[in-house]
PDB file of N, CA and C in Angstrom:
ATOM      1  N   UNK A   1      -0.792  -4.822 -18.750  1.00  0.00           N
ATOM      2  CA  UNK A   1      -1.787  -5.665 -18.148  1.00  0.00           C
ATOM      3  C   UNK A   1      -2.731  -6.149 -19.238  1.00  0.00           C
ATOM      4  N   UNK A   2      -3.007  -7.336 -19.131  1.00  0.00           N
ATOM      5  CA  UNK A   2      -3.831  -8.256 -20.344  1.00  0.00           C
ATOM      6  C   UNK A   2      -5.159  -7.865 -19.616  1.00  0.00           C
ATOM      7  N   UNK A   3      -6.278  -7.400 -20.577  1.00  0.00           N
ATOM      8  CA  UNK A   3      -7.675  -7.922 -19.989  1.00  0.00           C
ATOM      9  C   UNK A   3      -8.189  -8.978 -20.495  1.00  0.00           C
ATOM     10  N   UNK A   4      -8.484 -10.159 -19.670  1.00  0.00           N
ATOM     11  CA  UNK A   4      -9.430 -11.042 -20.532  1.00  0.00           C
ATOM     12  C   UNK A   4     -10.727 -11.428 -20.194  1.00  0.00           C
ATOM     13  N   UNK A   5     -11.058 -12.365 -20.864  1.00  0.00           N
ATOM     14  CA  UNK A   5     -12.357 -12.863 -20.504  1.00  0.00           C
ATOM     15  C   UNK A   5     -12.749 -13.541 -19.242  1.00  0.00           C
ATOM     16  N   UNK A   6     -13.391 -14.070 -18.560  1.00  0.00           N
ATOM     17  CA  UNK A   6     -13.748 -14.814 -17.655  1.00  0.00           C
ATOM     18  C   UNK A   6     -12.976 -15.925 -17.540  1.00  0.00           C
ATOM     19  N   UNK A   7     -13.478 -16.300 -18.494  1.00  0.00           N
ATOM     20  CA  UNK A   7     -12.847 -18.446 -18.532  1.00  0.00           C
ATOM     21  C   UNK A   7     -11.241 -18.155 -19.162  1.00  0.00           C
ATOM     22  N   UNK A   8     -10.999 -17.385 -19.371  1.00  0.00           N
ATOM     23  CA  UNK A   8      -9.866 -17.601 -19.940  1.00  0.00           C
ATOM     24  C   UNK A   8      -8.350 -16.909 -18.700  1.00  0.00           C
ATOM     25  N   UNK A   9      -9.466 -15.979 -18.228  1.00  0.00           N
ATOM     26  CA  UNK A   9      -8.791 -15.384 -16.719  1.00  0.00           C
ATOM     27  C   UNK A   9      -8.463 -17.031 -15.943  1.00  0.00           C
ATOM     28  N   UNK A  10      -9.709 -17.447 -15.500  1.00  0.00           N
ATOM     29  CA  UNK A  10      -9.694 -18.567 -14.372  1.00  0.00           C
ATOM     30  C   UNK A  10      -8.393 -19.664 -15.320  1.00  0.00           C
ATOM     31  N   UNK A  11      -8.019 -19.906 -16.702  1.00  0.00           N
ATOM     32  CA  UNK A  11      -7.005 -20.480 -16.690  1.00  0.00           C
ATOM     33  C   UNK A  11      -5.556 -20.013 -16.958  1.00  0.00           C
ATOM     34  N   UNK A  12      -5.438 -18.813 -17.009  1.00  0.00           N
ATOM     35  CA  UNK A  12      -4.469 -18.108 -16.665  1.00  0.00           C
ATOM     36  C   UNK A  12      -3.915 -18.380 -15.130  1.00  0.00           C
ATOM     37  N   UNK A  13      -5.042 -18.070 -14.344  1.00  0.00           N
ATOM     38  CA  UNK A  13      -4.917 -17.730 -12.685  1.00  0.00           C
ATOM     39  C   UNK A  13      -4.094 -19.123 -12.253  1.00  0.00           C
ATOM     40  N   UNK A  14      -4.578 -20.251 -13.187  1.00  0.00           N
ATOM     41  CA  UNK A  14      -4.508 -21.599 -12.406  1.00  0.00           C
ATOM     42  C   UNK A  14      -3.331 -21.870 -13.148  1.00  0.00           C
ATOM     43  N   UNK A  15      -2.607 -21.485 -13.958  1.00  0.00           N
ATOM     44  CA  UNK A  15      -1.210 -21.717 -14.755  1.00  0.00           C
ATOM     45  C   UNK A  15      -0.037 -20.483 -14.231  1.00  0.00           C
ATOM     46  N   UNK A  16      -0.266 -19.551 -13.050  1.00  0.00           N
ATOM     47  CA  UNK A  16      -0.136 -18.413 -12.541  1.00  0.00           C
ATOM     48  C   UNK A  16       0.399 -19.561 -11.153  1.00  0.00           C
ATOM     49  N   UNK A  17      -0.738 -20.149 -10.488  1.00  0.00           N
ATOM     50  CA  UNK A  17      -0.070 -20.805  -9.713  1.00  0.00           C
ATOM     51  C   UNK A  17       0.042 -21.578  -9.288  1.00  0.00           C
ATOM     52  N   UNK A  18      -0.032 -22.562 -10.290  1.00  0.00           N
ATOM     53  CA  UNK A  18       1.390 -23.649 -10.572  1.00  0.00           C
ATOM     54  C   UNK A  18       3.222 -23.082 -11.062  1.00  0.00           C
ATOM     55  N   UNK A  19       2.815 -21.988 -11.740  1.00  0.00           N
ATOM     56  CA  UNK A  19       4.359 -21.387 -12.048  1.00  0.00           C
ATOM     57  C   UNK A  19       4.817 -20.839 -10.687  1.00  0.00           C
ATOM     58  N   UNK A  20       4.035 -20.478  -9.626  1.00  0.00           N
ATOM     59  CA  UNK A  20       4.764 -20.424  -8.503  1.00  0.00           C
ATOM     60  C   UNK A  20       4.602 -20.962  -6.866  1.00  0.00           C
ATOM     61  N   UNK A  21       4.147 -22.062  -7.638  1.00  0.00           N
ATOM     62  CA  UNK A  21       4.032 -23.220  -6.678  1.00  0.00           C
ATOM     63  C   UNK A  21       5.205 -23.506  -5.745  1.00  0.00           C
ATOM     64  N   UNK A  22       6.144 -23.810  -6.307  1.00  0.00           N
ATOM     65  CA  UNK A  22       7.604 -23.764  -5.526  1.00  0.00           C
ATOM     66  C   UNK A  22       8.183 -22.410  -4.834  1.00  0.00           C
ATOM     67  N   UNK A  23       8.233 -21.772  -5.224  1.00  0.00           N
ATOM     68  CA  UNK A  23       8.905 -20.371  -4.721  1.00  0.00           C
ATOM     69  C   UNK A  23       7.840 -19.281  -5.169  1.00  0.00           C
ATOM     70  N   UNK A  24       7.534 -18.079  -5.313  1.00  0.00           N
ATOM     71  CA  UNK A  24       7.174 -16.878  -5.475  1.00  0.00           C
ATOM     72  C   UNK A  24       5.421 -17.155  -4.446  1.00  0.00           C
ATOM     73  N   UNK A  25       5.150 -15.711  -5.290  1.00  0.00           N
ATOM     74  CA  UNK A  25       4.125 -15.847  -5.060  1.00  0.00           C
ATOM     75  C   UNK A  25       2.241 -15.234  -5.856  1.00  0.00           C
ATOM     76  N   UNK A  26       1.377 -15.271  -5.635  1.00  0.00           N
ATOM     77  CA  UNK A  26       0.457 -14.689  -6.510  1.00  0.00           C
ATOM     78  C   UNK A  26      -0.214 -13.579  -5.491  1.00  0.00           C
ATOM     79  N   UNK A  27      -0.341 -12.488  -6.120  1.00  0.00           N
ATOM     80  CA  UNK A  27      -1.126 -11.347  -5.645  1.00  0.00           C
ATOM     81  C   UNK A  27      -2.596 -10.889  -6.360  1.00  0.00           C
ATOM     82  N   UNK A  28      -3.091 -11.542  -5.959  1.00  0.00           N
ATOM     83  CA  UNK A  28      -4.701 -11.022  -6.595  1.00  0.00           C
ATOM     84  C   UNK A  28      -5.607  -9.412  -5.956  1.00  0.00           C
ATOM     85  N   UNK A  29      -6.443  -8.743  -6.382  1.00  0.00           N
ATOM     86  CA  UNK A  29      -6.688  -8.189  -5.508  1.00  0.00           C
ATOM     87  C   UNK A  29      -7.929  -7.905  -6.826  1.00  0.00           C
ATOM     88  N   UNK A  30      -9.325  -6.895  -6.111  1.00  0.00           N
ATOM     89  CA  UNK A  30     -10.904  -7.025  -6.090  1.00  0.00           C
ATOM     90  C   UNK A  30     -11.030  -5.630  -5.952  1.00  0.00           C
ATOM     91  N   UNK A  31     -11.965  -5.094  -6.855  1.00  0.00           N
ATOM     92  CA  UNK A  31     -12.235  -3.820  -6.692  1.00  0.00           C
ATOM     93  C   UNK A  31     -13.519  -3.248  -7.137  1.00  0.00           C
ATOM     94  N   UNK A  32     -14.351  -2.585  -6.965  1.00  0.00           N
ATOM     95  CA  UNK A  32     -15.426  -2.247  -8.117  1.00  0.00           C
ATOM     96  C   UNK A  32     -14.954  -1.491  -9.299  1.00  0.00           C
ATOM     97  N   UNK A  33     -15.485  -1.915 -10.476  1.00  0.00           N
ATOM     98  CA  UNK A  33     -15.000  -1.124 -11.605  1.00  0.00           C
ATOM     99  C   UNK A  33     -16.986  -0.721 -11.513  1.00  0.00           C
ATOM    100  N   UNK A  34     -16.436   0.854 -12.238  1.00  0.00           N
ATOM    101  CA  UNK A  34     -17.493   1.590 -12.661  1.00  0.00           C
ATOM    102  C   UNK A  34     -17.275   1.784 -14.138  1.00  0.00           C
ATOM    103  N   UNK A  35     -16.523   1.394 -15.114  1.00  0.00           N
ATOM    104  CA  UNK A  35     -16.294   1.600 -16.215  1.00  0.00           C
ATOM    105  C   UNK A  35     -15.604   2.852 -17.112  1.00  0.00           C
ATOM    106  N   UNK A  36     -15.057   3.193 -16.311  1.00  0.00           N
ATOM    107  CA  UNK A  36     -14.379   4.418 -16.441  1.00  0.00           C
ATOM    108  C   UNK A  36     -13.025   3.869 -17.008  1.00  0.00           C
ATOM    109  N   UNK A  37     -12.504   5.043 -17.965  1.00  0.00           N
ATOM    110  CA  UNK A  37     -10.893   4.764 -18.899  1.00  0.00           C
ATOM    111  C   UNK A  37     -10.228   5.733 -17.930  1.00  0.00           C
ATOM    112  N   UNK A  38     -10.790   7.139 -17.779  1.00  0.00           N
ATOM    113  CA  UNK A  38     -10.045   7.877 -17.750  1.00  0.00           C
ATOM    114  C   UNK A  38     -10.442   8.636 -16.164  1.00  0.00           C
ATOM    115  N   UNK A  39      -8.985   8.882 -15.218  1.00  0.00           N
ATOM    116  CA  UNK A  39      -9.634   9.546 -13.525  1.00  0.00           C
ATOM    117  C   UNK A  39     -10.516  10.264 -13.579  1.00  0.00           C
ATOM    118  N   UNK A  40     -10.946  10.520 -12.265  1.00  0.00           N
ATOM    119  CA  UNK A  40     -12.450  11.523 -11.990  1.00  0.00           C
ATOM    120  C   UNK A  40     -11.742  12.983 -12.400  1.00  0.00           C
ATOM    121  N   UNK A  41     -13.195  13.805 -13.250  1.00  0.00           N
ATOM    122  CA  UNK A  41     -12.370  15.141 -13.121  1.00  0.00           C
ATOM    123  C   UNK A  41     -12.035  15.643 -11.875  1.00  0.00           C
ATOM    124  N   UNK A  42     -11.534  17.406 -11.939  1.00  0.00           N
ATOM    125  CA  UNK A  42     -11.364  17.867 -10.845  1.00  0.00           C
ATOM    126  C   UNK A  42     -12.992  18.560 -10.706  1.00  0.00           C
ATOM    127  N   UNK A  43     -12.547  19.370  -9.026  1.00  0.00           N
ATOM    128  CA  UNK A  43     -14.049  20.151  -8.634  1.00  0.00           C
ATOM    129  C   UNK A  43     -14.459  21.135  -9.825  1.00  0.00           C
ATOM    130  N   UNK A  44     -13.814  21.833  -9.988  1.00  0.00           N
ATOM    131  CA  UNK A  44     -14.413  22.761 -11.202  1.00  0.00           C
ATOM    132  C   UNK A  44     -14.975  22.303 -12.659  1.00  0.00           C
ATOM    133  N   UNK A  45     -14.625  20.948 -12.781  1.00  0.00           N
ATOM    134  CA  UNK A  45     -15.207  20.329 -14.272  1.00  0.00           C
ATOM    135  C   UNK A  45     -16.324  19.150 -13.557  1.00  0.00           C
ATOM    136  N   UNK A  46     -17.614  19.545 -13.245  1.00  0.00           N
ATOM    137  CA  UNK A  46     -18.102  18.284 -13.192  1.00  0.00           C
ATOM    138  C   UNK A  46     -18.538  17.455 -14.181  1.00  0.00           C
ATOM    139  N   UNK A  47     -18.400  16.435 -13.960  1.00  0.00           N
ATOM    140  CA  UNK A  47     -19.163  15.283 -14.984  1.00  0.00           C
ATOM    141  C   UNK A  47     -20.218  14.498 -14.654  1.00  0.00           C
ATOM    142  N   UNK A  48     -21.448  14.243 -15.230  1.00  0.00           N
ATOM    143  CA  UNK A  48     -22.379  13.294 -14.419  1.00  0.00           C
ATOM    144  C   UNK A  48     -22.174  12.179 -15.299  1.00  0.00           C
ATOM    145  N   UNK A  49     -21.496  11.361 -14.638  1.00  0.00           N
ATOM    146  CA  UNK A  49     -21.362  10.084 -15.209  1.00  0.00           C
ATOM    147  C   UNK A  49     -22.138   9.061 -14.041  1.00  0.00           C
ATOM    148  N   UNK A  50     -23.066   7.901 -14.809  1.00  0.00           N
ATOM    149  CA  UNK A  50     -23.868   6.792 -14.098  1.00  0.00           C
ATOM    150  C   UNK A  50     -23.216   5.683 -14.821  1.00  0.00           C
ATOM    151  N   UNK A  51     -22.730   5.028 -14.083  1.00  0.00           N
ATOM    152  CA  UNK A  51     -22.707   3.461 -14.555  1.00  0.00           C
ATOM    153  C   UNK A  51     -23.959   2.848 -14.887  1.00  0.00           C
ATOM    154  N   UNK A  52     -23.869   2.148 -15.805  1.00  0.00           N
ATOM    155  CA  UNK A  52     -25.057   1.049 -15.938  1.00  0.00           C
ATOM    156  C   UNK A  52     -25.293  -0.023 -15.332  1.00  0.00           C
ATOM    157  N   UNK A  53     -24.312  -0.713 -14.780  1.00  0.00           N
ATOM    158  CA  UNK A  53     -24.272  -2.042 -14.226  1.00  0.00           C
ATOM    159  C   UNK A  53     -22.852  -1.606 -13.528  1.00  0.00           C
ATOM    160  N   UNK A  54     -23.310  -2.476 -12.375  1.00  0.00           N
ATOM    161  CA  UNK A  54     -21.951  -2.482 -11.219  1.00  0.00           C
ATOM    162  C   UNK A  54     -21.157  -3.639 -11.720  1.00  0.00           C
ATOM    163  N   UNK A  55     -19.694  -3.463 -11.714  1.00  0.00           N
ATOM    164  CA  UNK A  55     -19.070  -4.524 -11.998  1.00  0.00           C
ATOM    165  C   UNK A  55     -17.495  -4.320 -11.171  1.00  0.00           C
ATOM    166  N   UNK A  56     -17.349  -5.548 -10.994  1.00  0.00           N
ATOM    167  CA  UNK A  56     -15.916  -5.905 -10.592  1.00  0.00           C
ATOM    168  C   UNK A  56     -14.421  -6.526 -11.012  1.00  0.00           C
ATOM    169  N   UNK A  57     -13.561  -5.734 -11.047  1.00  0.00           N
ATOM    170  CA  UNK A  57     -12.575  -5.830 -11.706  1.00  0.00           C
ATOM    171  C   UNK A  57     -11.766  -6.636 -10.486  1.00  0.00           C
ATOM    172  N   UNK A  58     -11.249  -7.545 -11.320  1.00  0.00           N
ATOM    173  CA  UNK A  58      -9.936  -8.731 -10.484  1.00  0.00           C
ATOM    174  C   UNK A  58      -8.578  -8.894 -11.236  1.00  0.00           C
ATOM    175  N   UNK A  59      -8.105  -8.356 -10.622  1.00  0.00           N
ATOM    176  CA  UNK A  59      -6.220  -8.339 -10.939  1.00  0.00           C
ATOM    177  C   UNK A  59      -5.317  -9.564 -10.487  1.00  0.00           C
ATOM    178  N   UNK A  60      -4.980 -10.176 -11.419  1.00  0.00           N
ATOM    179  CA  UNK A  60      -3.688 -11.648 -10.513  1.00  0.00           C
ATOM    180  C   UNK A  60      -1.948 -10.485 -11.268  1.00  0.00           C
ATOM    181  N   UNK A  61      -1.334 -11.148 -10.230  1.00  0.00           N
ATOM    182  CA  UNK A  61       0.365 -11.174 -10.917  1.00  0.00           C
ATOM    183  C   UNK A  61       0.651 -11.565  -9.896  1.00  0.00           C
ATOM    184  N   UNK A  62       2.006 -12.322 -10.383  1.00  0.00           N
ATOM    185  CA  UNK A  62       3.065 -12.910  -9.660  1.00  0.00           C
ATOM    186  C   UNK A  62       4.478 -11.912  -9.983  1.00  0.00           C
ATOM    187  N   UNK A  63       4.238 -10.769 -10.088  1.00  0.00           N
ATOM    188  CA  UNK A  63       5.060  -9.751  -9.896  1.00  0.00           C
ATOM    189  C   UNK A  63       6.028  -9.548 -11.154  1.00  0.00           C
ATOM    190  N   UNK A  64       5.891 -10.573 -12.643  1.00  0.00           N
ATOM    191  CA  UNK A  64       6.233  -9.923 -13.923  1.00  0.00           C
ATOM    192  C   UNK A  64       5.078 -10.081 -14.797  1.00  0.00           C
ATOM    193  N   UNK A  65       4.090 -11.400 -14.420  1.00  0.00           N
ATOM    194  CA  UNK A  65       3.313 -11.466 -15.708  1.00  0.00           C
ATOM    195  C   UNK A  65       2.170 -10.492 -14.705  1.00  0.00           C
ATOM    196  N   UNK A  66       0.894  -9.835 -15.654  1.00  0.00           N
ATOM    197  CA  UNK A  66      -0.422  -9.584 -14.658  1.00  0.00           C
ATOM    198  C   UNK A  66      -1.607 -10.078 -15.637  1.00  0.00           C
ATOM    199  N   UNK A  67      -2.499  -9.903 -15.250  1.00  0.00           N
ATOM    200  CA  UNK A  67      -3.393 -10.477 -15.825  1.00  0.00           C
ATOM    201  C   UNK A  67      -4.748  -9.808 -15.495  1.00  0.00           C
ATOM    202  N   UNK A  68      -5.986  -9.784 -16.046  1.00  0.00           N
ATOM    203  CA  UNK A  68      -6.903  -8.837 -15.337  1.00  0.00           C
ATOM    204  C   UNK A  68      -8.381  -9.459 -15.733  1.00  0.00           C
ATOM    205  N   UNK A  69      -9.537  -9.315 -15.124  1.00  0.00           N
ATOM    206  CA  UNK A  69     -10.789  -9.534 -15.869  1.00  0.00           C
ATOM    207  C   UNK A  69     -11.703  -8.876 -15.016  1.00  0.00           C
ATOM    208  N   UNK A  70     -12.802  -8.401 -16.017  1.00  0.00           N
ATOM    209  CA  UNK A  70     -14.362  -7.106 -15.616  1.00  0.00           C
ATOM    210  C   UNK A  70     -15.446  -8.454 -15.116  1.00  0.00           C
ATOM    211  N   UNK A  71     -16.035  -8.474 -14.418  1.00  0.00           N
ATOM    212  CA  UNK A  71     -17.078  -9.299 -13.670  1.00  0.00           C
ATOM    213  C   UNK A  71     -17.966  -8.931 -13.965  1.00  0.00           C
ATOM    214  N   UNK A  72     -19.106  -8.569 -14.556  1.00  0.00           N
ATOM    215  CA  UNK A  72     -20.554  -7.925 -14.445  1.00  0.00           C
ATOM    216  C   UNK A  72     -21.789  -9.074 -13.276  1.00  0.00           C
ATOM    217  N   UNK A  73     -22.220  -7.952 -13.135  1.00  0.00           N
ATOM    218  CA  UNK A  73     -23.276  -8.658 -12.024  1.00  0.00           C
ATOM    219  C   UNK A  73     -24.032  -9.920 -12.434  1.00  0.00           C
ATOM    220  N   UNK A  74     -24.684 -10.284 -13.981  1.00  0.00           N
ATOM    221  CA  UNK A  74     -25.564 -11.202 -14.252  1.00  0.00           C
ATOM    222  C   UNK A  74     -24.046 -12.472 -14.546  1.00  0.00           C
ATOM    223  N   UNK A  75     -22.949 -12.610 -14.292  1.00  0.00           N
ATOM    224  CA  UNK A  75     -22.290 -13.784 -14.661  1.00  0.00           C
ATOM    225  C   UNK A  75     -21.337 -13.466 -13.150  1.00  0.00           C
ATOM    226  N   UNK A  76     -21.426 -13.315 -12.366  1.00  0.00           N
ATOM    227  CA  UNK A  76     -20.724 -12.657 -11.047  1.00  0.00           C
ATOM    228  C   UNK A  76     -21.257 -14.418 -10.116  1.00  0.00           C
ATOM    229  N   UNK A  77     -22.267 -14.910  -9.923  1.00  0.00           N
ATOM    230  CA  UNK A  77     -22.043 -16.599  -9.432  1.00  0.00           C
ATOM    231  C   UNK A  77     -21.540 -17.616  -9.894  1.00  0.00           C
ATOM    232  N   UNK A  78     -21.315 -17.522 -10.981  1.00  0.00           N
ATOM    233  CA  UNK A  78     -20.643 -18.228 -12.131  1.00  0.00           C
ATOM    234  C   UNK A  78     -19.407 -18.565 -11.895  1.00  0.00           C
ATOM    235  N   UNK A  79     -19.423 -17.032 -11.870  1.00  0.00           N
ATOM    236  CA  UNK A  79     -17.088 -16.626 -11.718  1.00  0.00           C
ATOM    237  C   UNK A  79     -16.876 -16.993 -10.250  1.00  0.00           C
ATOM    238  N   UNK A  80     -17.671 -16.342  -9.592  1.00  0.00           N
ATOM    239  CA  UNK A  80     -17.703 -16.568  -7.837  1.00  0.00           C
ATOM    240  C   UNK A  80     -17.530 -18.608  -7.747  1.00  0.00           C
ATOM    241  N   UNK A  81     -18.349 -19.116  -8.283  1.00  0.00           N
ATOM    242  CA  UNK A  81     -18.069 -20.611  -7.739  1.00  0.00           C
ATOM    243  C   UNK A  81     -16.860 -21.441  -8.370  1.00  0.00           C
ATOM    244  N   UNK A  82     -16.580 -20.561  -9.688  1.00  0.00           N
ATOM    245  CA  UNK A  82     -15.351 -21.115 -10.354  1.00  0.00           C
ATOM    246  C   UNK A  82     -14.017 -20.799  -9.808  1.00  0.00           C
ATOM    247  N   UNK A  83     -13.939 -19.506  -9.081  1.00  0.00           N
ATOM    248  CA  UNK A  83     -12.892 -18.728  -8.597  1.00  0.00           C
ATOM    249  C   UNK A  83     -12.549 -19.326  -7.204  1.00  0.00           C
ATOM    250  N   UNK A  84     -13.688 -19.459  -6.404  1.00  0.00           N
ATOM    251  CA  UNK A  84     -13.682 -20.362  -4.821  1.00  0.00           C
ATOM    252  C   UNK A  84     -13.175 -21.863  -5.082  1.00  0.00           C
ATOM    253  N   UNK A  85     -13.439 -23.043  -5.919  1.00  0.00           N
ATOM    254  CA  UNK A  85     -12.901 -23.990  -6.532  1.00  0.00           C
ATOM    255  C   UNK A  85     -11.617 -23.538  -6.834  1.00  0.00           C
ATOM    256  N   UNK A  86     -11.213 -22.685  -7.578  1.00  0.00           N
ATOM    257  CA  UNK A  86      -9.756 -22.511  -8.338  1.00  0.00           C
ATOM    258  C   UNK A  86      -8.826 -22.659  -6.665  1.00  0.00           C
ATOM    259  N   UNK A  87      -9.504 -21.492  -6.053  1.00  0.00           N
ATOM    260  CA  UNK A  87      -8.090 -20.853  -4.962  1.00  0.00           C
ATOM    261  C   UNK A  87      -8.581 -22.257  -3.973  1.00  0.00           C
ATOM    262  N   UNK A  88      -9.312 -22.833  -3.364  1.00  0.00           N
ATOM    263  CA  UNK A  88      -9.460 -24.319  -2.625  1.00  0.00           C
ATOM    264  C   UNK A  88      -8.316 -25.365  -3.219  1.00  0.00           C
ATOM    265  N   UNK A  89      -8.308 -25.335  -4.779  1.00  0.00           N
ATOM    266  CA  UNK A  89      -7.165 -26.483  -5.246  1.00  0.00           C
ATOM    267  C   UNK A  89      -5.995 -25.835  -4.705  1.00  0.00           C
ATOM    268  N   UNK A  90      -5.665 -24.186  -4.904  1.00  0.00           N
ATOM    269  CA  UNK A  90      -3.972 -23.959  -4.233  1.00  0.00           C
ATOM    270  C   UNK A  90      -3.928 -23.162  -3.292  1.00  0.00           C
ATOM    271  N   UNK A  91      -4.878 -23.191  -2.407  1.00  0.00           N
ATOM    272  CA  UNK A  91      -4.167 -22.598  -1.527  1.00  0.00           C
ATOM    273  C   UNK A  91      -3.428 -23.511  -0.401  1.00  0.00           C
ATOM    274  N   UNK A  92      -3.220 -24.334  -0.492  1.00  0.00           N
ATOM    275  CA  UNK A  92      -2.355 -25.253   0.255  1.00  0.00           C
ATOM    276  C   UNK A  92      -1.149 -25.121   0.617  1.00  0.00           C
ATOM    277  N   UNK A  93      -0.705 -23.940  -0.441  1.00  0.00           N
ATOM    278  CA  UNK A  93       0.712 -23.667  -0.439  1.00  0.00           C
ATOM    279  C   UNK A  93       1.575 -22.770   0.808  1.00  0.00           C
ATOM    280  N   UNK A  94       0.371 -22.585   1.580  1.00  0.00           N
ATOM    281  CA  UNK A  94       0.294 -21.218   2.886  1.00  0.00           C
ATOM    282  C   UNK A  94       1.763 -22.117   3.744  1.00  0.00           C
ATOM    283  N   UNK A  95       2.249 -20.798   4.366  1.00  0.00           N
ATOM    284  CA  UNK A  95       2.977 -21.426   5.099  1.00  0.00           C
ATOM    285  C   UNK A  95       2.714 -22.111   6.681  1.00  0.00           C
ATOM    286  N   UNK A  96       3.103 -22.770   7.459  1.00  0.00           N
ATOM    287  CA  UNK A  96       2.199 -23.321   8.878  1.00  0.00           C
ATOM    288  C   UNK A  96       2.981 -21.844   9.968  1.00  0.00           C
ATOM    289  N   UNK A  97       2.080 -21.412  11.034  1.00  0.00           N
ATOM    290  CA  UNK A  97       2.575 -20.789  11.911  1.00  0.00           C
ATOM    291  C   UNK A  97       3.315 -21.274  12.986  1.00  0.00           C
ATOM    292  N   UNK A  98       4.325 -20.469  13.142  1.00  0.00           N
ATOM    293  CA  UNK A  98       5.599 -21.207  14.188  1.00  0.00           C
ATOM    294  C   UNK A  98       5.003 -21.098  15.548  1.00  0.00           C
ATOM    295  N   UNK A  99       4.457 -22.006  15.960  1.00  0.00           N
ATOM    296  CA  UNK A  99       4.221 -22.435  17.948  1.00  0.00           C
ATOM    297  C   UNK A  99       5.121 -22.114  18.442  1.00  0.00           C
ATOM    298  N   UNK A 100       6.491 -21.847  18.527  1.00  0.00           N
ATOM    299  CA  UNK A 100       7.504 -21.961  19.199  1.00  0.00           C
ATOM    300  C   UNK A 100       7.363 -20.275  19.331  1.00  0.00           C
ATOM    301  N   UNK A 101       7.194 -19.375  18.483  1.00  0.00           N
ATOM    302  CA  UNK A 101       7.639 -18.412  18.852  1.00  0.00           C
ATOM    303  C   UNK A 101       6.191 -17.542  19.563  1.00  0.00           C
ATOM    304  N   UNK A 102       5.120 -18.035  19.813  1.00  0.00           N
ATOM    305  CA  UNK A 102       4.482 -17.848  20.858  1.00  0.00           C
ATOM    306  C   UNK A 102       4.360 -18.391  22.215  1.00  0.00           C
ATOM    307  N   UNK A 103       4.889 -19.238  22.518  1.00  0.00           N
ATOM    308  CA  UNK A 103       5.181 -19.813  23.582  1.00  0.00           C
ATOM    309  C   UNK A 103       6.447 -18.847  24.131  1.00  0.00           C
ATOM    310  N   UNK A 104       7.293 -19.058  23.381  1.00  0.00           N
ATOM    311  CA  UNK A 104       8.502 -17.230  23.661  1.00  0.00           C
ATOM    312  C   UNK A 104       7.926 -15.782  24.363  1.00  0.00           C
ATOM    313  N   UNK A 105       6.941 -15.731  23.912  1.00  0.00           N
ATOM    314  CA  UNK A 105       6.129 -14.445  23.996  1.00  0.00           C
ATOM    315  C   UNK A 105       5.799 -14.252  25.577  1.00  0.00           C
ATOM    316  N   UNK A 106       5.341 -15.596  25.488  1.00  0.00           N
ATOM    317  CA  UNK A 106       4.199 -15.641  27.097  1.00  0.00           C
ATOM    318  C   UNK A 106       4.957 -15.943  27.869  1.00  0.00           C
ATOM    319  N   UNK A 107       6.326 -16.543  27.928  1.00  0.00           N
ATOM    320  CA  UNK A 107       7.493 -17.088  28.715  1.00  0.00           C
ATOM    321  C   UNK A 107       8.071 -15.354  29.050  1.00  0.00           C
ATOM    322  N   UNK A 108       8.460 -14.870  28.190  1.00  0.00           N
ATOM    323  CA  UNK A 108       9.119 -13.613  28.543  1.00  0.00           C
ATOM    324  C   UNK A 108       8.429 -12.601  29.279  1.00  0.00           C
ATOM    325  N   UNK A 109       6.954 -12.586  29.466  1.00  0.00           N
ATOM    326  CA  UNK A 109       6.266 -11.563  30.188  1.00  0.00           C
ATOM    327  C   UNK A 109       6.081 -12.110  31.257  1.00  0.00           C
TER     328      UNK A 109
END
């Protein structure tokens, strides 16, 4: 997994999907990062670890390449209005829901 920067994530993401514009697909997913490398200890070893700043980690792949970037809170509207723009240009690609097979549904009961 690549970590990158901000701006360089958002043109990854947008060359991510156009490569699977036609067929595949992109899996993104959002998490809080606390800045941690390594898992929580166990009960018997505590650690007091404080984050300094809350931040959020965002993952893309289209299931060979992945790609990754850390959000921190003071550049977090930035990424937020660039990221809402990015996925508005593709998400178009959704598939339409089949009418036919709810009308099936309510016919059979």
């Amino acid at each position: 997994m690549v970590l990158l920067e901000n701006d360089s994530f958002l043109t990854e993401l947008t060359r991510l999907f156009q490569k699977c514009r036609t067929s595949g697909s992109v899996v993104i997913t959002l998490k809080k990062y606390d800045g941690r490398t390594k898992p929580v200890p166990k009960k018997g070893h505590p650690e007091s670890f404080e984050p300094a700043d809350n931040k959020c980690l965002i993952r893309a792949s289209d299931g060979k390449k992945k790609i990754s970037t850390v959000v921190s809170t003071k550049e977090v509207i930035k990424f937020q209005m660039a990221y809402s723009n990015l996925l508005r240009a593709h998400i178009d690609g959704l598939k339409k829901k089949d009418k036919k097979s709810k009308s099936k549904k309510t016919k059979a009961t």
